[in-house]
C-alpha atoms as a PDB file:
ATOM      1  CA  UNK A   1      92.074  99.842 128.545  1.00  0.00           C
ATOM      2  CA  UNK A   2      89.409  97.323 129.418  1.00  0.00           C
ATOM      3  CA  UNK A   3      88.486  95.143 126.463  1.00  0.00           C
ATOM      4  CA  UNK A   4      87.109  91.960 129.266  1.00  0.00           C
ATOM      5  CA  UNK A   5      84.207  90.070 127.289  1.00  0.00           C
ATOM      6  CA  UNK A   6      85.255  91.531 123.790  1.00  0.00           C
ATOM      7  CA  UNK A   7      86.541  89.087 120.542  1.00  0.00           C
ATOM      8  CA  UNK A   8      89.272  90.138 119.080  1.00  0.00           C
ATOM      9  CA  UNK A   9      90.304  88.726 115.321  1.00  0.00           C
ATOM     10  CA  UNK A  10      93.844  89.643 113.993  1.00  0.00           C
ATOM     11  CA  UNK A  11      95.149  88.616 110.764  1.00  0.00           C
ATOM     12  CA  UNK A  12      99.289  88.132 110.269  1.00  0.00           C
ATOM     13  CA  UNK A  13      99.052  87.142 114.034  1.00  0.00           C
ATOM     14  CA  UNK A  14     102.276  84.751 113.548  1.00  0.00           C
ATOM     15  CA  UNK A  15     104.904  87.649 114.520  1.00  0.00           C
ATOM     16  CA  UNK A  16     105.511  91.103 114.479  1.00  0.00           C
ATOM     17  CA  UNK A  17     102.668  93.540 114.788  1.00  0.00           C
ATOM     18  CA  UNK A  18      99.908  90.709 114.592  1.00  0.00           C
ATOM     19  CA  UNK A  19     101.454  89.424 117.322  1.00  0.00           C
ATOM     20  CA  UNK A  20     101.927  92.191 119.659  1.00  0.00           C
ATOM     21  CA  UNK A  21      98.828  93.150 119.395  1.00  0.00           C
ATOM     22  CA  UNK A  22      97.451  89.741 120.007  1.00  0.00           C
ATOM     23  CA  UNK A  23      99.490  89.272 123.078  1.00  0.00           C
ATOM     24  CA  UNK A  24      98.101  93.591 123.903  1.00  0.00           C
ATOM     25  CA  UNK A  25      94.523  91.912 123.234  1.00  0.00           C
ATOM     26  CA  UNK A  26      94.714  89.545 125.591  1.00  0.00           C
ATOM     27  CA  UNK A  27      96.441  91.277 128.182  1.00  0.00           C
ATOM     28  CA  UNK A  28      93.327  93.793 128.318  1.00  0.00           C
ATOM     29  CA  UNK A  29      90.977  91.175 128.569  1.00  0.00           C
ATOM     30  CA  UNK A  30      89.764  90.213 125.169  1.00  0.00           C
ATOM     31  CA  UNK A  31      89.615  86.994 123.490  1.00  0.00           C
ATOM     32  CA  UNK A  32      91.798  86.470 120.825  1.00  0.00           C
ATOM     33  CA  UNK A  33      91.821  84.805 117.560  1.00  0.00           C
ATOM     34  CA  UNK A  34      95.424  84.105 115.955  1.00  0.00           C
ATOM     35  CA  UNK A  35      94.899  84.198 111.530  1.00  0.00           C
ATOM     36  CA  UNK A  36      98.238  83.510 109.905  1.00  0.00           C
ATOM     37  CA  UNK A  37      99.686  80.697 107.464  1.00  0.00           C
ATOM     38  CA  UNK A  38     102.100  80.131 109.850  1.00  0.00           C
ATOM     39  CA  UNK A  39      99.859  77.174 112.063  1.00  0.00           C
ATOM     40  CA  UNK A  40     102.596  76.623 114.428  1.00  0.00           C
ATOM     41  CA  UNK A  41     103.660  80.264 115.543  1.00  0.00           C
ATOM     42  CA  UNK A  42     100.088  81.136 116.277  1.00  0.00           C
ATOM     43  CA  UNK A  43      99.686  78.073 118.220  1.00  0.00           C
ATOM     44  CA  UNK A  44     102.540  78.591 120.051  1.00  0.00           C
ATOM     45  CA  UNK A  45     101.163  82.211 120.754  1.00  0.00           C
ATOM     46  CA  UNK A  46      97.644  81.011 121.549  1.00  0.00           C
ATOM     47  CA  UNK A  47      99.602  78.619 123.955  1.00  0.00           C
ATOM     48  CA  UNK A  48     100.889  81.326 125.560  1.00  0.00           C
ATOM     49  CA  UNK A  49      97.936  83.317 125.971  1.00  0.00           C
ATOM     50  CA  UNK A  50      95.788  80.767 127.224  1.00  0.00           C
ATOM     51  CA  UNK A  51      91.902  79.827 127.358  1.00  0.00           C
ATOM     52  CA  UNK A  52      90.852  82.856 126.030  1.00  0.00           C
ATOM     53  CA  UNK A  53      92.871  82.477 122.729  1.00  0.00           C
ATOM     54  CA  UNK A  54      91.981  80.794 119.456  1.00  0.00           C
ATOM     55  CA  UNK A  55      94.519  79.723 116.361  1.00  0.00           C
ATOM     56  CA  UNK A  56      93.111  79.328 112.985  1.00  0.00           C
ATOM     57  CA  UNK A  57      95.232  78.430 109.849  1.00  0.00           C
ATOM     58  CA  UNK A  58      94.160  80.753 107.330  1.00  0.00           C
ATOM     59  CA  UNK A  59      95.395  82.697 103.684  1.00  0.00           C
ATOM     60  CA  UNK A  60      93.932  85.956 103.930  1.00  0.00           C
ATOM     61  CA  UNK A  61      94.141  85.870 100.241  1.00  0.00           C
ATOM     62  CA  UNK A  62      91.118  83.003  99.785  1.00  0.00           C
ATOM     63  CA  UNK A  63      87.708  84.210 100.507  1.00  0.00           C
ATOM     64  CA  UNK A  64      86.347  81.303 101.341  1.00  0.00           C
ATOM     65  CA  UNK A  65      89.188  81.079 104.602  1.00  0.00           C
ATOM     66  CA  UNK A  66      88.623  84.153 105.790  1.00  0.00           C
ATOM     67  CA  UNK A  67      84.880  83.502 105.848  1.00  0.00           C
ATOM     68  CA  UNK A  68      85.478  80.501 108.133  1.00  0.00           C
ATOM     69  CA  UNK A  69      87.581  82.259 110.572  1.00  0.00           C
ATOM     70  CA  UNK A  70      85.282  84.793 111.455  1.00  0.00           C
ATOM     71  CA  UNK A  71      82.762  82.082 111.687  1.00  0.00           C
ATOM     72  CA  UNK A  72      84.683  79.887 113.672  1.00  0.00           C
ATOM     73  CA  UNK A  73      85.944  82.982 115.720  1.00  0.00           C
ATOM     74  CA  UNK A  74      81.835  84.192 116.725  1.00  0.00           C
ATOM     75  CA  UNK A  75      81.170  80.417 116.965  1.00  0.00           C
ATOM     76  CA  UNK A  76      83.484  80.249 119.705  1.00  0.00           C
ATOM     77  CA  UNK A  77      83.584  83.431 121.820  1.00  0.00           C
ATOM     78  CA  UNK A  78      79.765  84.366 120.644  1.00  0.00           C
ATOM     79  CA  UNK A  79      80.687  87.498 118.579  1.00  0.00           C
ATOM     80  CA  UNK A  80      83.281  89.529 116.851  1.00  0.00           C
ATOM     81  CA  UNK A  81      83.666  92.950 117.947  1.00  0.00           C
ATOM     82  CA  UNK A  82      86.858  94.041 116.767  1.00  0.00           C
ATOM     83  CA  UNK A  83      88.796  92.971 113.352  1.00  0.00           C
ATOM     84  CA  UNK A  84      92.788  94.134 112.834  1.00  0.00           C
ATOM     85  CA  UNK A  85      93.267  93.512 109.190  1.00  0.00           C
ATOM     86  CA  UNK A  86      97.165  93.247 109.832  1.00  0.00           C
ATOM     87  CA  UNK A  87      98.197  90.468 107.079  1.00  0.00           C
ATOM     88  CA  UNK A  88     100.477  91.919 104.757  1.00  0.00           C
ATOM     89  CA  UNK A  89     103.625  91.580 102.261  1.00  0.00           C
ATOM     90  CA  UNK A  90     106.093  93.584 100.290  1.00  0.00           C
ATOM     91  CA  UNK A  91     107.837  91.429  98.257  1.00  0.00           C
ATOM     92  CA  UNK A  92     108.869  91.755  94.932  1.00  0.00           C
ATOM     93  CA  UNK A  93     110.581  94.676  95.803  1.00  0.00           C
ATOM     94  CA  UNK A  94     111.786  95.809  92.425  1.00  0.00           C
ATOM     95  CA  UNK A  95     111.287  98.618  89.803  1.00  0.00           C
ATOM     96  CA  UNK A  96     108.271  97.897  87.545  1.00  0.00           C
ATOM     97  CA  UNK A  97     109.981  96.894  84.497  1.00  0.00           C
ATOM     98  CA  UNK A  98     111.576  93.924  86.314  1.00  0.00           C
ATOM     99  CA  UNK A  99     108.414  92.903  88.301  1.00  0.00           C
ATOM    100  CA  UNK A 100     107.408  89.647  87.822  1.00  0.00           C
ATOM    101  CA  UNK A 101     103.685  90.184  87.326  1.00  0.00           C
ATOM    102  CA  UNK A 102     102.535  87.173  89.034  1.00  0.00           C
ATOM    103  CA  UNK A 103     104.889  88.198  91.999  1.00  0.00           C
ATOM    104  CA  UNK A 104     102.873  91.693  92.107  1.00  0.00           C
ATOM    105  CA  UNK A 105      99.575  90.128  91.403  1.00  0.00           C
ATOM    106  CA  UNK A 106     100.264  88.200  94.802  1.00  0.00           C
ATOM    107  CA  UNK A 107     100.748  91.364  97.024  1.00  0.00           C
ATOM    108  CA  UNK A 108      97.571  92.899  95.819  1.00  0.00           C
ATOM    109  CA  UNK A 109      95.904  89.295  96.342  1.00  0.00           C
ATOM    110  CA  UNK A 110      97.020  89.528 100.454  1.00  0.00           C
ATOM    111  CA  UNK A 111      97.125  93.614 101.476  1.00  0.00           C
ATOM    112  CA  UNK A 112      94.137  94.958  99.468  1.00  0.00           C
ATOM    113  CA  UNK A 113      91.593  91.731  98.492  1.00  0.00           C
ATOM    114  CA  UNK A 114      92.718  90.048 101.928  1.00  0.00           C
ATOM    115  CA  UNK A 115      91.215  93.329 103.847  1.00  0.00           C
ATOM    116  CA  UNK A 116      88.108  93.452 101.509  1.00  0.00           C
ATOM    117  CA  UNK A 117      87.470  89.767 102.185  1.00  0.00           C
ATOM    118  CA  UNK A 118      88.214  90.280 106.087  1.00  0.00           C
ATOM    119  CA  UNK A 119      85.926  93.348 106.144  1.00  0.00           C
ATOM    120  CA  UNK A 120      82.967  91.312 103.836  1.00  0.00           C
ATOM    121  CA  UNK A 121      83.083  88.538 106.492  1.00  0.00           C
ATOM    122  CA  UNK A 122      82.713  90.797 109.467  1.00  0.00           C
ATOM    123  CA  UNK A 123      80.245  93.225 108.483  1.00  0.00           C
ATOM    124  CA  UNK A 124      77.475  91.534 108.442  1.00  0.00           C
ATOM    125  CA  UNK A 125      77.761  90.061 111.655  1.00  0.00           C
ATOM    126  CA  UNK A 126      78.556  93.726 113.302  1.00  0.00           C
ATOM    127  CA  UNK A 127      76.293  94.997 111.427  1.00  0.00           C
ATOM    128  CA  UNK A 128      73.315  92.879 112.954  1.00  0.00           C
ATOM    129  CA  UNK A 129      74.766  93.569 116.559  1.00  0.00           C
ATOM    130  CA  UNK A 130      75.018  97.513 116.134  1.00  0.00           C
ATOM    131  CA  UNK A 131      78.574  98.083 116.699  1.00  0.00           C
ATOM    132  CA  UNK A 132      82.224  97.079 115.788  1.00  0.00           C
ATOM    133  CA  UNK A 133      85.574  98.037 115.207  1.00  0.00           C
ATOM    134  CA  UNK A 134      87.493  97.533 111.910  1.00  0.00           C
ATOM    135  CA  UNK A 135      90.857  98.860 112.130  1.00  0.00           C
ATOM    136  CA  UNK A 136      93.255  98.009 108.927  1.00  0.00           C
ATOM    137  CA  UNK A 137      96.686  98.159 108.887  1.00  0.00           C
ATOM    138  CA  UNK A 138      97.823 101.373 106.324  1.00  0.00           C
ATOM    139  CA  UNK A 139     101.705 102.825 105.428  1.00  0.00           C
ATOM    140  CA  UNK A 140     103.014 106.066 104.496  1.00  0.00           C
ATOM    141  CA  UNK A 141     103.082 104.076 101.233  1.00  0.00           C
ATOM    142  CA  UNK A 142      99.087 104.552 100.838  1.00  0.00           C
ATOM    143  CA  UNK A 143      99.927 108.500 100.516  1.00  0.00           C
ATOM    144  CA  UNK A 144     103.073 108.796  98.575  1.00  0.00           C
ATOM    145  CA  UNK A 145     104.919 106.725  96.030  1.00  0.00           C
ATOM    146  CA  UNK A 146     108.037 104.615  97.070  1.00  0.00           C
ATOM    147  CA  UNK A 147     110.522 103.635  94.536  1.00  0.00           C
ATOM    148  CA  UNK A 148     110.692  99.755  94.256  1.00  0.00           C
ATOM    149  CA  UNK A 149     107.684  99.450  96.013  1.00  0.00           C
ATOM    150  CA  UNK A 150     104.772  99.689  92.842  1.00  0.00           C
ATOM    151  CA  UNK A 151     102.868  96.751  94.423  1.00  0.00           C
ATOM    152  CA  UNK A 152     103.022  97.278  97.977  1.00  0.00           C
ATOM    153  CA  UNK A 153     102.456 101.481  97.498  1.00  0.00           C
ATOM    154  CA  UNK A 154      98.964 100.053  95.320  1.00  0.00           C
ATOM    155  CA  UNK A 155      98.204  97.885  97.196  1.00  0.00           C
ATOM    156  CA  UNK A 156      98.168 100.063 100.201  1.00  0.00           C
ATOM    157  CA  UNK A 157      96.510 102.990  98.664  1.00  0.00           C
ATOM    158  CA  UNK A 158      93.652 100.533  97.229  1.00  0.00           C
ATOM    159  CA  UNK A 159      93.225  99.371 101.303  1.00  0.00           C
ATOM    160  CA  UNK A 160      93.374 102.819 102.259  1.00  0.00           C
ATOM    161  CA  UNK A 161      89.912 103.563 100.081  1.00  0.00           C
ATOM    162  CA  UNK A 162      88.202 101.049 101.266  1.00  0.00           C
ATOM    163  CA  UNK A 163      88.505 102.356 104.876  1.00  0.00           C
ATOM    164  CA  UNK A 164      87.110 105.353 103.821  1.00  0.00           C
ATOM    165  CA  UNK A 165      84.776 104.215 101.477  1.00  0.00           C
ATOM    166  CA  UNK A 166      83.364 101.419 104.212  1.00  0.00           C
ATOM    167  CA  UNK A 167      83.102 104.240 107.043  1.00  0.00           C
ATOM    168  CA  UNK A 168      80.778 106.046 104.455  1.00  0.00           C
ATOM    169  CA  UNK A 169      78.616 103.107 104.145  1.00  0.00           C
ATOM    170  CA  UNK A 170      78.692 101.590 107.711  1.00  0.00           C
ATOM    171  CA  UNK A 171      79.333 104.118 109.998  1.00  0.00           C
ATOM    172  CA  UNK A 172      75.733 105.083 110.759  1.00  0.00           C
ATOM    173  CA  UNK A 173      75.179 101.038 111.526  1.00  0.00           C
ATOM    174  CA  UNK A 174      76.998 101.765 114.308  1.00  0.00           C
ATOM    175  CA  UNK A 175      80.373 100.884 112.854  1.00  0.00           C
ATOM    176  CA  UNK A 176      84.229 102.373 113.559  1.00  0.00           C
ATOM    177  CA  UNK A 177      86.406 101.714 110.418  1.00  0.00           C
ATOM    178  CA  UNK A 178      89.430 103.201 110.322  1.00  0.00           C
ATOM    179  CA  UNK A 179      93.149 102.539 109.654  1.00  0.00           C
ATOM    180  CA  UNK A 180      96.524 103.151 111.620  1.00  0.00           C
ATOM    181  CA  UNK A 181      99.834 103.803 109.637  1.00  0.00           C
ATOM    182  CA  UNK A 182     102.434 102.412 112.216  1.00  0.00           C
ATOM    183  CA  UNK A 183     105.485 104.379 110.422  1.00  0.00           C
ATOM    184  CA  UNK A 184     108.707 102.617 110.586  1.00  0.00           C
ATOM    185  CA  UNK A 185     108.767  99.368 112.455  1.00  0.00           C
ATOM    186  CA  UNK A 186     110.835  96.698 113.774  1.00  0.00           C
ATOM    187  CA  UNK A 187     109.665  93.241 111.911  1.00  0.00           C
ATOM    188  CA  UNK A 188     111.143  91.270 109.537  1.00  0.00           C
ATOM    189  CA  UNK A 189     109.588  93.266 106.669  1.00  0.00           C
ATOM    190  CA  UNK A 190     112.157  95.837 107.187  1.00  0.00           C
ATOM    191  CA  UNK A 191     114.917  93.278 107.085  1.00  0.00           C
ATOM    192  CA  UNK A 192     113.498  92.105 103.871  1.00  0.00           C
ATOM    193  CA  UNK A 193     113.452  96.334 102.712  1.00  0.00           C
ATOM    194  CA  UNK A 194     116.779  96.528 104.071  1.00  0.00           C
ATOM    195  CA  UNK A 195     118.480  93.785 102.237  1.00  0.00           C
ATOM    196  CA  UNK A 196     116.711  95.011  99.144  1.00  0.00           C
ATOM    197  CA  UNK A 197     118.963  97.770  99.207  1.00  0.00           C
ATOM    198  CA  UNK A 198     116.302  99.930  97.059  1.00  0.00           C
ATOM    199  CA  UNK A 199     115.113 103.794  97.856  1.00  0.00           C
ATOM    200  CA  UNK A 200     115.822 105.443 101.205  1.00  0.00           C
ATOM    201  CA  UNK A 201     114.138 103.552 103.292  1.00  0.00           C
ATOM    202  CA  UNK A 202     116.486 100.343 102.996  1.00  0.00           C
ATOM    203  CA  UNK A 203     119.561 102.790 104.053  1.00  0.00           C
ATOM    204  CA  UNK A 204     117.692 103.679 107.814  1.00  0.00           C
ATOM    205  CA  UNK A 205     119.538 102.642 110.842  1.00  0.00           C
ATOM    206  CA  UNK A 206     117.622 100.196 112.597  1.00  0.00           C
ATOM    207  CA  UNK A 207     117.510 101.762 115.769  1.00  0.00           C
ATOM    208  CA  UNK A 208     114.572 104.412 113.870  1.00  0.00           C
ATOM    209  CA  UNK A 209     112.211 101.330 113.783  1.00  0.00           C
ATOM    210  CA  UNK A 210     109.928 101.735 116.598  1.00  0.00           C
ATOM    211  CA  UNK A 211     108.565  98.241 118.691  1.00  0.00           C
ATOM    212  CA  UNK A 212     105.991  96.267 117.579  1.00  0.00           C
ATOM    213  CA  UNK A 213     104.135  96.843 120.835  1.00  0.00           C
ATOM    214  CA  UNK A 214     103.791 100.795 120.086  1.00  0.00           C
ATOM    215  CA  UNK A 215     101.434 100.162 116.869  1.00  0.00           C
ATOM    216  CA  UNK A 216      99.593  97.159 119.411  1.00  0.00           C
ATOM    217  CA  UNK A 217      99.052  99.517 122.044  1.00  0.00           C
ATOM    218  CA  UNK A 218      97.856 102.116 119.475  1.00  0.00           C
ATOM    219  CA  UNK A 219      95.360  99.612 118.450  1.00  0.00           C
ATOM    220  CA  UNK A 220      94.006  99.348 121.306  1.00  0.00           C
ATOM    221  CA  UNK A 221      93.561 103.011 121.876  1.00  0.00           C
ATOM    222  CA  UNK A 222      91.707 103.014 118.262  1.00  0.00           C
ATOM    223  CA  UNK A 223      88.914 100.737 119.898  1.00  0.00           C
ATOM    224  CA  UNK A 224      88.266 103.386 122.356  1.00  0.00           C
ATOM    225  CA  UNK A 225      85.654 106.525 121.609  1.00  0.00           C
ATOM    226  CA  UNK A 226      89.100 108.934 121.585  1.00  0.00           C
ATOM    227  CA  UNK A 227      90.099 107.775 118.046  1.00  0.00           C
ATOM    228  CA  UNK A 228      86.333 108.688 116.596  1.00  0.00           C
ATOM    229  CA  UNK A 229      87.788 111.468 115.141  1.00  0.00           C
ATOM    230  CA  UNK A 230      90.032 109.425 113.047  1.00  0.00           C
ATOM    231  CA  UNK A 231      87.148 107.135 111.822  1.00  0.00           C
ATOM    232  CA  UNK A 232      87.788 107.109 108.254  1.00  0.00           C
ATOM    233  CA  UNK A 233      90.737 107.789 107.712  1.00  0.00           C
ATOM    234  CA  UNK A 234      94.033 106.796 109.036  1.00  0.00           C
ATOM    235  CA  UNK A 235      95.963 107.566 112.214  1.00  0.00           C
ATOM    236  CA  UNK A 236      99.655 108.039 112.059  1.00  0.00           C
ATOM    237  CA  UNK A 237     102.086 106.935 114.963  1.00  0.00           C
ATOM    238  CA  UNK A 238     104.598 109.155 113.084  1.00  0.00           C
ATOM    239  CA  UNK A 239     102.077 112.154 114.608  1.00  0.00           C
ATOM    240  CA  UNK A 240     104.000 113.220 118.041  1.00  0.00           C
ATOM    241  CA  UNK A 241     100.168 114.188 119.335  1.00  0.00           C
ATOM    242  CA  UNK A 242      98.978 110.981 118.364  1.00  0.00           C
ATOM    243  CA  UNK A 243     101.630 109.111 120.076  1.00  0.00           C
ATOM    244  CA  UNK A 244     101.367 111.544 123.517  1.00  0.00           C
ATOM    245  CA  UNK A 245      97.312 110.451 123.477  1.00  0.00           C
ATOM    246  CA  UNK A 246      98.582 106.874 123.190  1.00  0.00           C
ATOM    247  CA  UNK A 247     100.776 106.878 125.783  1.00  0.00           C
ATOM    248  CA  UNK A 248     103.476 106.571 123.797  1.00  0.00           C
ATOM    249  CA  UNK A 249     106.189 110.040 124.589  1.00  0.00           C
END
């Protein structure tokens, strides 16, 4: 998959799908800007990658940050054609009743208001050029309620309407907004499930966590016309036709 002279912006590029699919970016071509927290893991990424890669300090969960890295991003590489909302959290992990609401608050601050504000910034700009591609991050946990996960599961759902409710506003501006729901996968946030020790999902042997690099490689099928289909909704990697048409059996 060529993606030579496209910008590529990922958010939670520090480690674990963010930064596989930075480092898949890159490797087709694109140039990359690193968003995360974490300023010296993306740098060390952006090191990695070379010229064509860009890291910017940023909490998804400020509007006025996320503004400035897509500025900074089409200031630099003279566009933005592609955003991966990826920037997420799970934490407090917890039943309801013992959820610290500030704790909660937090979650819905990063996964759901940190994809609105990525998806305000970038619009416009994609808008005026007549084509993009918005992909965020979704779960099973958009679909279906997890015990011990009220924040994440809302927070998830919440992001999961505002894919389809953006493709119904943008789509005929020549916009592709859709989400991917990785399944399962091999980051630290399972760790942090794991240890939690909460609902069925903590007890999963970790060899049924796929790679990081399967979801990155499925992004960067979902920039190509084969995932219209899916515009609007989300594609799952847990789909075993999905998965062949990525490459991924």
């Amino acid at each position: 998959m060529n993606m030579a002279g496209k910008t590529v912006l990922v958010t939670g590029a520090s480690r674990g799908i963010g930064a596989a699919a930075a480092r898949a970016f890159a490797d087709a071509g694109a140039n990359v800007a690193l968003v995360a927290r974490s300023t010296d893991a993306i740098a060390e990424i952006a090191g990695e990658i070379g010229d064509q890669a860009l890291a910017i300090p940023c909490d998804v969960s400020r509007h006025t940050e996320v503004e400035m890295a897509v500025a900074a991003t089409a200031n630099t590489f003279g566009g933005l054609d592609v955003l991966i909302n990826n920037a997420g959290a799970i934490d407090p992990i917890g039943h309801l009743v013992e959820t610290d609401p500030e704790a909660w608050g937090r979650v819905i601050d990063i996964n759901l208001k940190g994809v609105m504000y990525g998806m305000r910034a970038a619009m416009p700009g994609m808008i005026a050029q007549g084509h993009g591609t918005i992909i965020n991050i979704s779960s099973g946990a958009a679909h279906g309620p997890v015990e011990g996960w009220t924040a994440y599961c809302s927070s998830k759902a919440g992001a999961y309407m505002l894919t389809r409710a953006a493709d119904k506003e943008a789509r005929e501006k020549g916009l592709r907004i859709l989400g991917l729901s990785p399944g399962t996968v091999a980051t630290q946030m399972q760790r942090d499930i794991k240890e939690s020790g909460i609902n069925p999902v903590s007890q999963l042997d970790w060899s049924v966590h796929i790679p990081p690099e399967w979801p990155a490689q499925a992004l960067l099928w979902m920039c190509t016309p084969e995932a219209d289909e899916y515009l609007g909704t989300d594609v799952s990697l847990r789909d075993e036709d999905v998965r062949a048409k990525v490459g991924l059996t």
